[in-house]
C-alpha atoms as a PDB file:
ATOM      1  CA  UNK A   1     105.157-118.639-107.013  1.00  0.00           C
ATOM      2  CA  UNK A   2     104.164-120.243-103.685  1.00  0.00           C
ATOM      3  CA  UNK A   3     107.035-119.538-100.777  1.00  0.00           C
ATOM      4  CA  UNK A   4     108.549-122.233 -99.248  1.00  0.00           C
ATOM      5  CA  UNK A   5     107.969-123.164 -95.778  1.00  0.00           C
ATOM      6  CA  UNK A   6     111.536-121.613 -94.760  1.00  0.00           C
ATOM      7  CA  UNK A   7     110.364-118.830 -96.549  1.00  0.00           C
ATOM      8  CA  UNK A   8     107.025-118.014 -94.400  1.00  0.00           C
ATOM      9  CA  UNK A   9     108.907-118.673 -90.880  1.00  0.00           C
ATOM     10  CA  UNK A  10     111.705-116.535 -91.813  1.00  0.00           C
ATOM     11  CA  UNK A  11     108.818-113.895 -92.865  1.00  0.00           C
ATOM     12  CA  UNK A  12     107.240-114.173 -89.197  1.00  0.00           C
ATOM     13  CA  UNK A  13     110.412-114.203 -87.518  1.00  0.00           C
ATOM     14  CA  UNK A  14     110.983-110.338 -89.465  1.00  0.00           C
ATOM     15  CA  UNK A  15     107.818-109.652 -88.487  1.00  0.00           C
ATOM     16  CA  UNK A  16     107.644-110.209 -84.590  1.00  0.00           C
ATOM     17  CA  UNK A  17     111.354-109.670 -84.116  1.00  0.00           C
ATOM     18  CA  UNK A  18     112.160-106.329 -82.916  1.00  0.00           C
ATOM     19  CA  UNK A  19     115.705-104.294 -82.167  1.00  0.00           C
ATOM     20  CA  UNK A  20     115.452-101.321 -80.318  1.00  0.00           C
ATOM     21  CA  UNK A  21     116.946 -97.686 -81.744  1.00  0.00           C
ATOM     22  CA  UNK A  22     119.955 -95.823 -79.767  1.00  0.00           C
ATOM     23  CA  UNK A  23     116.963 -93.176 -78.844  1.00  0.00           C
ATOM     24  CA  UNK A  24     114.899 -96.157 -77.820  1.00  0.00           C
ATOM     25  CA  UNK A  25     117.274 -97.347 -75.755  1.00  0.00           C
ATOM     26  CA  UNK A  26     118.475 -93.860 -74.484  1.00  0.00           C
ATOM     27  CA  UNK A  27     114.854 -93.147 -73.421  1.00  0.00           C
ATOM     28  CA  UNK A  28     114.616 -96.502 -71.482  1.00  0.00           C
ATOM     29  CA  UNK A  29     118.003 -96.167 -69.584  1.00  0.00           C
ATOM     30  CA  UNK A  30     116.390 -92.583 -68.740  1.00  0.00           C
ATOM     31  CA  UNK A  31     113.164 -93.819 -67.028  1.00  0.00           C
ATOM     32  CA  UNK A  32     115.152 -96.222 -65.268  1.00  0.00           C
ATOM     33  CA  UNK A  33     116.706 -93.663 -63.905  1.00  0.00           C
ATOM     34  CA  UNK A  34     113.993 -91.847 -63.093  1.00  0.00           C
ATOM     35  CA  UNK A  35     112.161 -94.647 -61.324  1.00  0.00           C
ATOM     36  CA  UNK A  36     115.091 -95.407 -59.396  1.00  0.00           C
ATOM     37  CA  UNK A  37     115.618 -92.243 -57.842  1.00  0.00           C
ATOM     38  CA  UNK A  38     111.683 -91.607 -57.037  1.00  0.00           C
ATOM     39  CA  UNK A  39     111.528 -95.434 -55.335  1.00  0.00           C
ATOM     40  CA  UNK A  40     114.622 -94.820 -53.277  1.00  0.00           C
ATOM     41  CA  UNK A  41     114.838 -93.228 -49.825  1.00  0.00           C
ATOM     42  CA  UNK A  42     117.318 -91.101 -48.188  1.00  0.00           C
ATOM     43  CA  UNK A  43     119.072 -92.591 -44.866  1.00  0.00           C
ATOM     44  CA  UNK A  44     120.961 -89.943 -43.898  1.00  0.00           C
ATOM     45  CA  UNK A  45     120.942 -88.349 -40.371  1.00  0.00           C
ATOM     46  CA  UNK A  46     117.157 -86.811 -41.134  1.00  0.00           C
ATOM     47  CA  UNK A  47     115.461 -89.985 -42.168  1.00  0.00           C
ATOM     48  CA  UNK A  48     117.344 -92.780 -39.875  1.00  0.00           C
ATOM     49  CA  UNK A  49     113.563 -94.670 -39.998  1.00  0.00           C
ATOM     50  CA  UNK A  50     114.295 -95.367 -43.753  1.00  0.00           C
ATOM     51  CA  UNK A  51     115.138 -98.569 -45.028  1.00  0.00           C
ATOM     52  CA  UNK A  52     114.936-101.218 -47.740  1.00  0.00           C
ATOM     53  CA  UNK A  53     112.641-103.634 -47.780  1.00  0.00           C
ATOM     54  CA  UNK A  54     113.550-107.135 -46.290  1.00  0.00           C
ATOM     55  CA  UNK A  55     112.708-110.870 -48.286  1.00  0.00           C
ATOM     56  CA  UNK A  56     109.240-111.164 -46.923  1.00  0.00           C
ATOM     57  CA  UNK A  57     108.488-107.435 -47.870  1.00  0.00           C
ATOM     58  CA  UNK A  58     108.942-105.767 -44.369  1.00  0.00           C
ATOM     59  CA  UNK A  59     111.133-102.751 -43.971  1.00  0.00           C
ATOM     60  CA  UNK A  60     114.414-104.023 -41.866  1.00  0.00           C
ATOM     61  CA  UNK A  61     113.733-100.788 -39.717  1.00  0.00           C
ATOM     62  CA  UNK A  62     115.041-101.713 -36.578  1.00  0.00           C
ATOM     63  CA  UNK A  63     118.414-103.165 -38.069  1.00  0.00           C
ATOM     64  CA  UNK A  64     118.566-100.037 -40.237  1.00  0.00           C
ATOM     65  CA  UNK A  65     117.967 -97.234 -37.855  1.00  0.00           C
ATOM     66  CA  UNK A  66     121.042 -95.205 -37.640  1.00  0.00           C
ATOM     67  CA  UNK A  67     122.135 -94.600 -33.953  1.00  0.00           C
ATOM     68  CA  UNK A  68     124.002 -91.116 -34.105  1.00  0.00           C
ATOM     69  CA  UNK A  69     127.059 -91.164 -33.111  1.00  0.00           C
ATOM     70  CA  UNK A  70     126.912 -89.769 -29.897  1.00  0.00           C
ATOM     71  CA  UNK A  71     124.875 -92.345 -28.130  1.00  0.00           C
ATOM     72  CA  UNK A  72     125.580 -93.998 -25.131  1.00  0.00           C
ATOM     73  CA  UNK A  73     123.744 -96.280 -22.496  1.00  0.00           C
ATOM     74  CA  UNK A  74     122.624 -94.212 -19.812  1.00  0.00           C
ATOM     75  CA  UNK A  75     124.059 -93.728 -16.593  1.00  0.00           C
ATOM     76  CA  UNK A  76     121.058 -93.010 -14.577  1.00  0.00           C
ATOM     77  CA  UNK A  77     118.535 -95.338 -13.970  1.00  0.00           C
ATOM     78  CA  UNK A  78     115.700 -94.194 -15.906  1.00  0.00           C
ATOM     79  CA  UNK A  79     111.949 -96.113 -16.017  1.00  0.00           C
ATOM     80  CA  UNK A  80     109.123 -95.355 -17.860  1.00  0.00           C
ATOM     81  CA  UNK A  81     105.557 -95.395 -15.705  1.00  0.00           C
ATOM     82  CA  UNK A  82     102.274 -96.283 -17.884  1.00  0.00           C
ATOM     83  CA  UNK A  83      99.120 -95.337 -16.898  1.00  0.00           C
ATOM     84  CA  UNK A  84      95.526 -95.714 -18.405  1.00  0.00           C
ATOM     85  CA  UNK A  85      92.699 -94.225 -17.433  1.00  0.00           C
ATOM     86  CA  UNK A  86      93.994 -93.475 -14.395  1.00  0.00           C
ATOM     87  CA  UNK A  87      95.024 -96.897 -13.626  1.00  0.00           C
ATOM     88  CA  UNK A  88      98.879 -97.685 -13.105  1.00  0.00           C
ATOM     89  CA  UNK A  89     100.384-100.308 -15.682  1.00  0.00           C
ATOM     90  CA  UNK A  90     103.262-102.217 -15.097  1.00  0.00           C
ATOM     91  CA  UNK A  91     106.415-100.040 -15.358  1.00  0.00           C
ATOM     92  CA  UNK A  92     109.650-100.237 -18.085  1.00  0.00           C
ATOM     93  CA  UNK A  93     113.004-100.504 -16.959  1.00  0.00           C
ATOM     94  CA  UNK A  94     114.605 -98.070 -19.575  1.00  0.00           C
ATOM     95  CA  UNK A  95     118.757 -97.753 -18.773  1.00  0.00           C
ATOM     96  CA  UNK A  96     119.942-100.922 -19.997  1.00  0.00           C
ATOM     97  CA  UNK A  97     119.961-100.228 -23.725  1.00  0.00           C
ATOM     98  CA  UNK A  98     121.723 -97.361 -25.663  1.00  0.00           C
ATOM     99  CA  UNK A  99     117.641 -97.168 -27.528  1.00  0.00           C
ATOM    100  CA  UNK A 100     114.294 -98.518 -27.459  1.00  0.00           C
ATOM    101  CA  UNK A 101     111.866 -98.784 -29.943  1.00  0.00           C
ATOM    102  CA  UNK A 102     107.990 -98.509 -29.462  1.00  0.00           C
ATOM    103  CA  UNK A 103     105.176 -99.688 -31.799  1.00  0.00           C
ATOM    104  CA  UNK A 104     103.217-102.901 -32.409  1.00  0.00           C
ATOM    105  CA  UNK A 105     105.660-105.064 -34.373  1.00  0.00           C
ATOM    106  CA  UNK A 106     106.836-108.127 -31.246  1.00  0.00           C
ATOM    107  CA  UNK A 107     109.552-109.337 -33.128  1.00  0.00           C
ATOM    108  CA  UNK A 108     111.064-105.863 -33.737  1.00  0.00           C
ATOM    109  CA  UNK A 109     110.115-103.189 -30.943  1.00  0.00           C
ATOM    110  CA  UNK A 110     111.283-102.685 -27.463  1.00  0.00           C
ATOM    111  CA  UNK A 111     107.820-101.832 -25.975  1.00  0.00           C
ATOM    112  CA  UNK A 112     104.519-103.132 -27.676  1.00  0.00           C
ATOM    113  CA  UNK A 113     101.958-100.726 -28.569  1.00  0.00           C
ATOM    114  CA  UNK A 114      98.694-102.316 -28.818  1.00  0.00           C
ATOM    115  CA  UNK A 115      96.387 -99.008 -30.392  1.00  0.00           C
ATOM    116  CA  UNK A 116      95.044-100.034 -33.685  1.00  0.00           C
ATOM    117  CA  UNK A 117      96.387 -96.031 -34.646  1.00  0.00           C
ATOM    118  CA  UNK A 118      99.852 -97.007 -33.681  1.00  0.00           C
ATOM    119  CA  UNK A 119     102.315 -97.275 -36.160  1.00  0.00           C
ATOM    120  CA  UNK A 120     104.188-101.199 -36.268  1.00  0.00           C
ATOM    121  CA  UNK A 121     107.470 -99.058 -35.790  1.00  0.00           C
ATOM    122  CA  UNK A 122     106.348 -95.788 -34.273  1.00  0.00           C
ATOM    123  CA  UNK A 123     108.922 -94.001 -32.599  1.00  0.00           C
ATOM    124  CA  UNK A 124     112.761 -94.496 -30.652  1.00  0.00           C
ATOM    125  CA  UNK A 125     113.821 -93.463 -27.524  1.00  0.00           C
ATOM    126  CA  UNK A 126     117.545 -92.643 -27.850  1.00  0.00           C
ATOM    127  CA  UNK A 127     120.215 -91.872 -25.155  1.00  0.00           C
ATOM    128  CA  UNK A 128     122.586 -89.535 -26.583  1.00  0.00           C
ATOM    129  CA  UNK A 129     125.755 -88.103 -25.069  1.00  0.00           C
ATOM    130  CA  UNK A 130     125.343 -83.540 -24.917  1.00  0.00           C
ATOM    131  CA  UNK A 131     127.062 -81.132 -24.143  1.00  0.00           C
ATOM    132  CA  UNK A 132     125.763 -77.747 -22.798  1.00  0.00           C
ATOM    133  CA  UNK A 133     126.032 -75.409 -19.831  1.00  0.00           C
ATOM    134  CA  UNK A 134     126.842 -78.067 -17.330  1.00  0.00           C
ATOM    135  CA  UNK A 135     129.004 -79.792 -19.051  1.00  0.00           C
ATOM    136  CA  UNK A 136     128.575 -83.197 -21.107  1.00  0.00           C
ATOM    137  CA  UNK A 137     125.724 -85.609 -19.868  1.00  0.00           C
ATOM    138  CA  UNK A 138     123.736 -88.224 -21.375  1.00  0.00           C
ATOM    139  CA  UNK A 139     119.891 -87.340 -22.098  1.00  0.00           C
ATOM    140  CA  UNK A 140     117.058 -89.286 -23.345  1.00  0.00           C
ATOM    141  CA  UNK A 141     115.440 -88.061 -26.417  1.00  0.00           C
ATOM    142  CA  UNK A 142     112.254 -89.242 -28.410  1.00  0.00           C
ATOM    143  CA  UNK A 143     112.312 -89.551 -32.183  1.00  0.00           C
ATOM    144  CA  UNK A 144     108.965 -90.232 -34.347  1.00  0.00           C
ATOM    145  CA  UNK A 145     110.153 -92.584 -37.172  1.00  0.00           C
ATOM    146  CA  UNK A 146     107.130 -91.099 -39.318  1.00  0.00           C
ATOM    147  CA  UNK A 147     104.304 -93.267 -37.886  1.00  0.00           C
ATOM    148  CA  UNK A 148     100.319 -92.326 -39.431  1.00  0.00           C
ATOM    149  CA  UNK A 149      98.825 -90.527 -36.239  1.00  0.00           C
ATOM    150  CA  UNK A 150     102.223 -88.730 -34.648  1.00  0.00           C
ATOM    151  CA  UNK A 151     104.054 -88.768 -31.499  1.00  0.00           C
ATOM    152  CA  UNK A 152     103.091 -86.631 -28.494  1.00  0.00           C
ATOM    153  CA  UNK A 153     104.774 -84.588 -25.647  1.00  0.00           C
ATOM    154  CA  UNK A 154     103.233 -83.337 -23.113  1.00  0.00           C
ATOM    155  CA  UNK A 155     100.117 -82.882 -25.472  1.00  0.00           C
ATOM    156  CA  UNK A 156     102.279 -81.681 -28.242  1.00  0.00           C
ATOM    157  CA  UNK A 157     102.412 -83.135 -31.300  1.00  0.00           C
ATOM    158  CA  UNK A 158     106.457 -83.741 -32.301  1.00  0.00           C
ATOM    159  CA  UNK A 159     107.370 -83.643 -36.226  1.00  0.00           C
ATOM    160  CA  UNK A 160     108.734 -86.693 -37.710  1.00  0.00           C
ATOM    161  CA  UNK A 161     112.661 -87.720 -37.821  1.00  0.00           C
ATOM    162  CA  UNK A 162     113.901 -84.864 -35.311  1.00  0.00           C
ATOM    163  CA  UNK A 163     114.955 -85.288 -31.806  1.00  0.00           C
ATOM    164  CA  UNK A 164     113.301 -84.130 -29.013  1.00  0.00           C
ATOM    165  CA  UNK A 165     114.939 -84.123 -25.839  1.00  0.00           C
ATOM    166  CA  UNK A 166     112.938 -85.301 -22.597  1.00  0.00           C
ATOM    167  CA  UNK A 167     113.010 -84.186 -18.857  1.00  0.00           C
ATOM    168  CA  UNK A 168     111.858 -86.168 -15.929  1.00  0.00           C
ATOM    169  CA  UNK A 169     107.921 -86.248 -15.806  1.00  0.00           C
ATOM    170  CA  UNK A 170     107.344 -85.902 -19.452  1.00  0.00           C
ATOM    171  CA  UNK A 171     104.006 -87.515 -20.780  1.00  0.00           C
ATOM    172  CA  UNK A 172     104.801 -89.014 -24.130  1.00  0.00           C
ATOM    173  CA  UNK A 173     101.572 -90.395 -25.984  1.00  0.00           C
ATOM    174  CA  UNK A 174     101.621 -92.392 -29.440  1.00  0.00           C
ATOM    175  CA  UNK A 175      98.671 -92.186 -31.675  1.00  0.00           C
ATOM    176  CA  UNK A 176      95.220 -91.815 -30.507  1.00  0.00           C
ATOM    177  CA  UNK A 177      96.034 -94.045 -27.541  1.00  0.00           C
ATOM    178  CA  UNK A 178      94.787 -93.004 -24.112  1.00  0.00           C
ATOM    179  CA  UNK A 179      97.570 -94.546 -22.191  1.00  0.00           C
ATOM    180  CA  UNK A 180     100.357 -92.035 -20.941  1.00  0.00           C
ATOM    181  CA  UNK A 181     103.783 -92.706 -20.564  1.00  0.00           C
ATOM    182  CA  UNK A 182     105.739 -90.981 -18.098  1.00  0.00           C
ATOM    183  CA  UNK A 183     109.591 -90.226 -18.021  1.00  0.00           C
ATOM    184  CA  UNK A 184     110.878 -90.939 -14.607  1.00  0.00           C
ATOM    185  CA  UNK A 185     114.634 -90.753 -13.235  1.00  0.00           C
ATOM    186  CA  UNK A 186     114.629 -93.344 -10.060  1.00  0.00           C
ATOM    187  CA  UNK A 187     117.793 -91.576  -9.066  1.00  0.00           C
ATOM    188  CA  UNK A 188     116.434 -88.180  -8.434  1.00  0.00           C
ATOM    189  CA  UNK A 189     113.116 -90.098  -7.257  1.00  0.00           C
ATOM    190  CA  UNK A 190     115.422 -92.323  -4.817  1.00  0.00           C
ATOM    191  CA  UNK A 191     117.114 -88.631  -3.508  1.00  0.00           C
ATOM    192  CA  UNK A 192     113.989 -86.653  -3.479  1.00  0.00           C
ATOM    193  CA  UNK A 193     112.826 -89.656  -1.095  1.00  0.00           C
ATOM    194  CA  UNK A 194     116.007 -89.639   1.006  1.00  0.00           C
ATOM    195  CA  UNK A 195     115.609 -85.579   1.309  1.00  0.00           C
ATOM    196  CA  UNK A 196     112.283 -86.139   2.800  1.00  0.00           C
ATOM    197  CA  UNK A 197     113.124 -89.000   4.532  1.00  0.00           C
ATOM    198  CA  UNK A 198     116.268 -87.096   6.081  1.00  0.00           C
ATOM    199  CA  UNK A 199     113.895 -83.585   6.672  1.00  0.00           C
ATOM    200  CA  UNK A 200     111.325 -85.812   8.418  1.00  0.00           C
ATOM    201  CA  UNK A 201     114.199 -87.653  10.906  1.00  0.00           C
ATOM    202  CA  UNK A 202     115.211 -84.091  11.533  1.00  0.00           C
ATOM    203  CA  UNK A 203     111.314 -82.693  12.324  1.00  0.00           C
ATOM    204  CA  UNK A 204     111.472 -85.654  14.829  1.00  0.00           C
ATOM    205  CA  UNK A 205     114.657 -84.802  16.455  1.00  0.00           C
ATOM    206  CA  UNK A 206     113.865 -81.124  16.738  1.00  0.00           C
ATOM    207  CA  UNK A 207     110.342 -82.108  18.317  1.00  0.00           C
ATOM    208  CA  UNK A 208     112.111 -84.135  20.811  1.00  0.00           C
ATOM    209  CA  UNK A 209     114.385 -81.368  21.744  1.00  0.00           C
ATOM    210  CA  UNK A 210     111.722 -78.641  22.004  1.00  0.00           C
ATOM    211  CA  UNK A 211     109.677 -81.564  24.239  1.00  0.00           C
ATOM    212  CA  UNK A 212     112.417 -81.733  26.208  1.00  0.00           C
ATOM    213  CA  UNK A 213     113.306 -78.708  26.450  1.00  0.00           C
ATOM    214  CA  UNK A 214     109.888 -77.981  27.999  1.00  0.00           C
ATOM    215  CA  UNK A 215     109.994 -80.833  30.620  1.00  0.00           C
END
């Protein structure tokens, strides 16, 4: 006996409609699970660089690096000096800001990098307030945020989310950019120029007395 038309559809809809079992289900919650926790990132104090991805499928780094909680805007006048090739670049004003971030993104970092091998968020430079056997200070330190081609001190290649705290003088490099960036406190460069400014006045006067002396 030929089936009805009801018949057939209700046959297809049997056919291509499909429940899932508890273990079906149970498996699927499971790599969900699993997917989650391999796509996520950790933002705790190691990896402050991490964060989710933003609407137009950037990572929102620079709103989602964690300051620690020690920072502080720095008291001394600090400026970085660039150099390339032996020729002096225009200089960085570095003491207004509690950070500043370096790497080739415009609308997000501090300082543009321009080297192709340069990461678009490549590394911060953090005041933080220390203390240690002169008391409590704020320093400058230097933090890769995991860039492709590293972060360099003095020559020295720096591992990835860890501070590293700078001294006056100290050549930091990103990538495999030539150009140099040097540390420099204008407060101990404005004293050291004083000293010798004061040592020469004093030269002077002593050269006068001893020429007068001799008259």
């Amino acid at each position: 006996m030929p089936r009805s038309p009801r018949q057939e559809a209700n046959k297809r809809k049997k056919k291509y409609d499909y429940s899932p079992s508890d273990d079906e289900r149970k498996s699927s919650r499971n790599y969900k699970s699993i997917k989650h926790s391999e796509t996520s990132h950790s933002d705790d104090d190691d990896n402050p660089n991490r964060g989710p991805p933003s609407r137009n499928g950037r990572s929102e780094i620079k709103s989602f690096y964690k300051e620690p909680s020690e920072v502080r805007i720095p008291e001394r006048h600090w400026r970085i000096s660039v150099s390339k090739d032996g020729e002096d670049l225009p200089t960085y004003r570095v003491y207004r800001q509690s950070k500043y971030i370096f790497g080739r993104d415009k609308d997000q970092c501090d300082i543009r990098l321009h080297h192709p091998s340069c990461s678009n968020i490549h590394a911060v430079l953090q005041y933080r307030l220390r203390g240690d056997s002169h008391g409590r200070h704020i320093y400058p330190y230097l933090i890769d945020l995991g860039s492709s081609h590293g972060t360099y001190i003095n020559r020295r290649r720096i591992d990835s989310n860890r501070y590293y705290k700078l001294e006056e003088n100290d050549v930091i490099q990103f990538g495999e950019s030539s150009k140099e960036f040097i540390l420099i406190d204008s407060d101990s460069s404005n004293k050291h120029n004083n000293d010798s400014k004061r040592s020469n006045q004093h030269k002077n006067h002593d050269n006068k007395v001893k020429s007068s002396d001799e008259d």
